[in-house]
C-alpha atoms as a PDB file:
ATOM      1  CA  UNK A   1      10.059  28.750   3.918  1.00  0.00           C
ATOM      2  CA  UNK A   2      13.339  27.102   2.341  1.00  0.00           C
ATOM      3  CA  UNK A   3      13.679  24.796  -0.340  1.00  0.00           C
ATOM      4  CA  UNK A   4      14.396  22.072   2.709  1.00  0.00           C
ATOM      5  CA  UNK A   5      11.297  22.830   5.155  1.00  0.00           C
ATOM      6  CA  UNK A   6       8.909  22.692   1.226  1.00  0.00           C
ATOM      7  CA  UNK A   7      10.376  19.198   0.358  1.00  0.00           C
ATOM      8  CA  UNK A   8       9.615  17.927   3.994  1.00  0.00           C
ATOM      9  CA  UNK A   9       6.018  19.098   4.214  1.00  0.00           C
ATOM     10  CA  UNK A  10       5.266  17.819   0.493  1.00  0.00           C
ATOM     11  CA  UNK A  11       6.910  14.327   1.675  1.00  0.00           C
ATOM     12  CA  UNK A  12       4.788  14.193   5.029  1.00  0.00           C
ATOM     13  CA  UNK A  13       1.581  14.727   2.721  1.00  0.00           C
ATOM     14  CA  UNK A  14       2.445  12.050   0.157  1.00  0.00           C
ATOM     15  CA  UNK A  15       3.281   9.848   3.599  1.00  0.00           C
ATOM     16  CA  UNK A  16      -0.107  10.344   5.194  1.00  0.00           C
ATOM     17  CA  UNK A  17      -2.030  10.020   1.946  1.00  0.00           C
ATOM     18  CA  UNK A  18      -0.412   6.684   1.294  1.00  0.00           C
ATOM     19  CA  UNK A  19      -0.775   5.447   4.679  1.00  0.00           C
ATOM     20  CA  UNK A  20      -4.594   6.479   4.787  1.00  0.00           C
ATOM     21  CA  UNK A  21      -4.945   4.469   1.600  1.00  0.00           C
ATOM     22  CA  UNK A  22      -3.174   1.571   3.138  1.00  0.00           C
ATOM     23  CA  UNK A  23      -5.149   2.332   6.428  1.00  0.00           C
ATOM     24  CA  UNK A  24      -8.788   2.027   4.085  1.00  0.00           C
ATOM     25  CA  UNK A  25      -7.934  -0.953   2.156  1.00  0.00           C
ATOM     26  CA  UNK A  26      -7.169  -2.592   5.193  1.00  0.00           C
ATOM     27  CA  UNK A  27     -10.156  -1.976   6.877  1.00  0.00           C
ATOM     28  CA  UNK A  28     -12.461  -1.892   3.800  1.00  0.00           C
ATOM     29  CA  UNK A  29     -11.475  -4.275   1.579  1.00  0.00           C
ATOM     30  CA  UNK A  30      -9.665  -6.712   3.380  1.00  0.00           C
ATOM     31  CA  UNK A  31     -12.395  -8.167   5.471  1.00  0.00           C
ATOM     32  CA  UNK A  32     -14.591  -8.790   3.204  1.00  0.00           C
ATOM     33  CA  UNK A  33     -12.412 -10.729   1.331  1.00  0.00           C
ATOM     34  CA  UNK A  34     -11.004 -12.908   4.263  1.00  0.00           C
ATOM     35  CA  UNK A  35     -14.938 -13.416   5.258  1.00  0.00           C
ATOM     36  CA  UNK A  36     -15.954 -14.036   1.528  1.00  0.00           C
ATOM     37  CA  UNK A  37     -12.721 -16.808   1.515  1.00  0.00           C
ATOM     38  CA  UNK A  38     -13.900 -18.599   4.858  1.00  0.00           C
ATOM     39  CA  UNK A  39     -17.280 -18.869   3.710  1.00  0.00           C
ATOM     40  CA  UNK A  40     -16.297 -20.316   0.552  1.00  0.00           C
ATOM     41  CA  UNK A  41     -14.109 -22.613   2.621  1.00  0.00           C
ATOM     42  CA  UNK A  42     -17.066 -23.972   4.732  1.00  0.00           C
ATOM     43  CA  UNK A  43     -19.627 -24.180   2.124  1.00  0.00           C
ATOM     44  CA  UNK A  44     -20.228 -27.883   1.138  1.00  0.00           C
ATOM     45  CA  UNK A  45     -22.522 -27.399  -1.781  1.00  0.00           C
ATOM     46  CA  UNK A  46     -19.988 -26.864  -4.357  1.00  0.00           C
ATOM     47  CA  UNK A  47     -17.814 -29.788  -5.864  1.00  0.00           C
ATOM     48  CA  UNK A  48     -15.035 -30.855  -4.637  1.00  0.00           C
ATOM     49  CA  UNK A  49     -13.663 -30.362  -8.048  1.00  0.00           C
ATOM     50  CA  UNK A  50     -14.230 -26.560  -7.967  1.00  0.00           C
ATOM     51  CA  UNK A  51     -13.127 -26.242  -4.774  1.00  0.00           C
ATOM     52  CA  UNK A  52      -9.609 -26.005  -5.128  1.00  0.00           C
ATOM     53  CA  UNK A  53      -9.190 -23.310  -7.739  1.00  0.00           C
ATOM     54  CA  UNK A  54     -11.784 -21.220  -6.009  1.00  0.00           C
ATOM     55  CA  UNK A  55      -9.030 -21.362  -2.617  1.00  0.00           C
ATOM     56  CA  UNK A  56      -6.444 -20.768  -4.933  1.00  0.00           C
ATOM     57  CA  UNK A  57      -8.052 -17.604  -6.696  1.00  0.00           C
ATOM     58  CA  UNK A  58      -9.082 -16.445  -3.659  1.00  0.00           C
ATOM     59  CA  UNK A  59      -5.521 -16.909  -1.776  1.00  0.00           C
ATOM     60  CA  UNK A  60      -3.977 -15.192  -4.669  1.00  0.00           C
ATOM     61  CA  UNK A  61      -5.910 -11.744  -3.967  1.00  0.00           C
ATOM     62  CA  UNK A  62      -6.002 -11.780  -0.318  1.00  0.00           C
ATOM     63  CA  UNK A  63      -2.017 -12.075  -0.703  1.00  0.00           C
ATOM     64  CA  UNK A  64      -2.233  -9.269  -3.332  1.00  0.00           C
ATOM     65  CA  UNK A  65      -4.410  -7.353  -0.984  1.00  0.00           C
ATOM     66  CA  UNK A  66      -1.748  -7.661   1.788  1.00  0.00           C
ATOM     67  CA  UNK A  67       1.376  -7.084  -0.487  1.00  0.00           C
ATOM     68  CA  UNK A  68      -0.577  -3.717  -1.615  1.00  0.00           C
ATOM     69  CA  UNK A  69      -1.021  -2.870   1.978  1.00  0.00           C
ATOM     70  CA  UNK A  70       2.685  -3.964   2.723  1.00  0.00           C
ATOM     71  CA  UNK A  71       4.019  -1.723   0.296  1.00  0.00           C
ATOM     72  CA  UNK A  72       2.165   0.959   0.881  1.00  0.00           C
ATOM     73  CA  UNK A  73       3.291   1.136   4.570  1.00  0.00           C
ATOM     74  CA  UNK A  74       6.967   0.709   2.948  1.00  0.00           C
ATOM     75  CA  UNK A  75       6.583   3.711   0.761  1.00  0.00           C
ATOM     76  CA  UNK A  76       4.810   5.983   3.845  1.00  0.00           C
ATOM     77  CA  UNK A  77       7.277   5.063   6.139  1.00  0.00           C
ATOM     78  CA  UNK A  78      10.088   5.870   3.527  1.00  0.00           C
ATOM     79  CA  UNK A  79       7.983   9.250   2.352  1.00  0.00           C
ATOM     80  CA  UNK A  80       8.201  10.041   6.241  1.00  0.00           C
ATOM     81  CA  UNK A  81      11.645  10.064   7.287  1.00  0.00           C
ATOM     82  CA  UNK A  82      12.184  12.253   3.438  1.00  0.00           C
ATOM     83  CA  UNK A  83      15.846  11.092   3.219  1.00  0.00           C
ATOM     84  CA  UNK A  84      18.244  12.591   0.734  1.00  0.00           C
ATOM     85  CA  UNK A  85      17.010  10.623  -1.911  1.00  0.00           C
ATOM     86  CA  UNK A  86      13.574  11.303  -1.927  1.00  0.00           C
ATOM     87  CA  UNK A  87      14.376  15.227  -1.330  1.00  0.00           C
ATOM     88  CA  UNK A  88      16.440  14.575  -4.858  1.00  0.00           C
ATOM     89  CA  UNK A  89      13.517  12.981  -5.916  1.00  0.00           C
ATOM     90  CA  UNK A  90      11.123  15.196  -5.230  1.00  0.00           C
ATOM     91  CA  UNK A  91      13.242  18.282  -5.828  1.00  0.00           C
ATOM     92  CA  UNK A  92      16.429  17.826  -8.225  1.00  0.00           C
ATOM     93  CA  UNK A  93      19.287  20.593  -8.187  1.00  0.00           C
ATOM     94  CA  UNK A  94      19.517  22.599 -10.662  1.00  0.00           C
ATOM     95  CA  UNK A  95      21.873  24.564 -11.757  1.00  0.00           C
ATOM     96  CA  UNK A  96      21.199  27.776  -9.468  1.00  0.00           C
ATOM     97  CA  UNK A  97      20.962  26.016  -6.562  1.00  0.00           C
ATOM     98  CA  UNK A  98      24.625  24.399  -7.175  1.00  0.00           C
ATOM     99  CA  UNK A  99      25.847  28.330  -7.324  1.00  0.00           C
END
């Protein structure tokens, strides 16, 4: 195997391990927190005064949830295609390769 075909099939790993993480905290950790965030939402027994920092605490990590799924995705993707800078990256020249 050459140094090329290595660096590709250690980039398509990292890819598919990111996107199965991104793939599990979608499905596992997202829901519960959008179903968690509607029924706080349509609960009436707490105060109106409590009411809006609950939303906002809760808005804040579904939106983290999603950015961490976002980026994720970004990184897979970008692991994927293995472009010349993650093959530098991943494996920098060194001085017997330049010779």
């Amino acid at each position: 195997m050459s140094r090329r075909e290595i660096v590709l099939l250690v980039s398509r790993a990292i890819a598919i391990l990111q996107l199965i993480e991104a793939l599990m905290y979608s499905f596992f950790s997202l829901p519960p927190a959008i179903l968690s965030f509607r029924a706080l939402v349509l609960r009436e027994h707490f105060p109106n005064s409590f009411r809006p920092q609950l939303d906002t605490v809760q808005d804040t990590e579904i939106l983290l949830m999603l950015g961490r799924i976002a980026v994720q995705l970004l990184i897979a993707w970008l692991f994927w295609n293995c472009g010349p800078s993650i093959e530098r990256l991943l494996s920098p020249k060194t001085k017997e390769d330049s010779n």
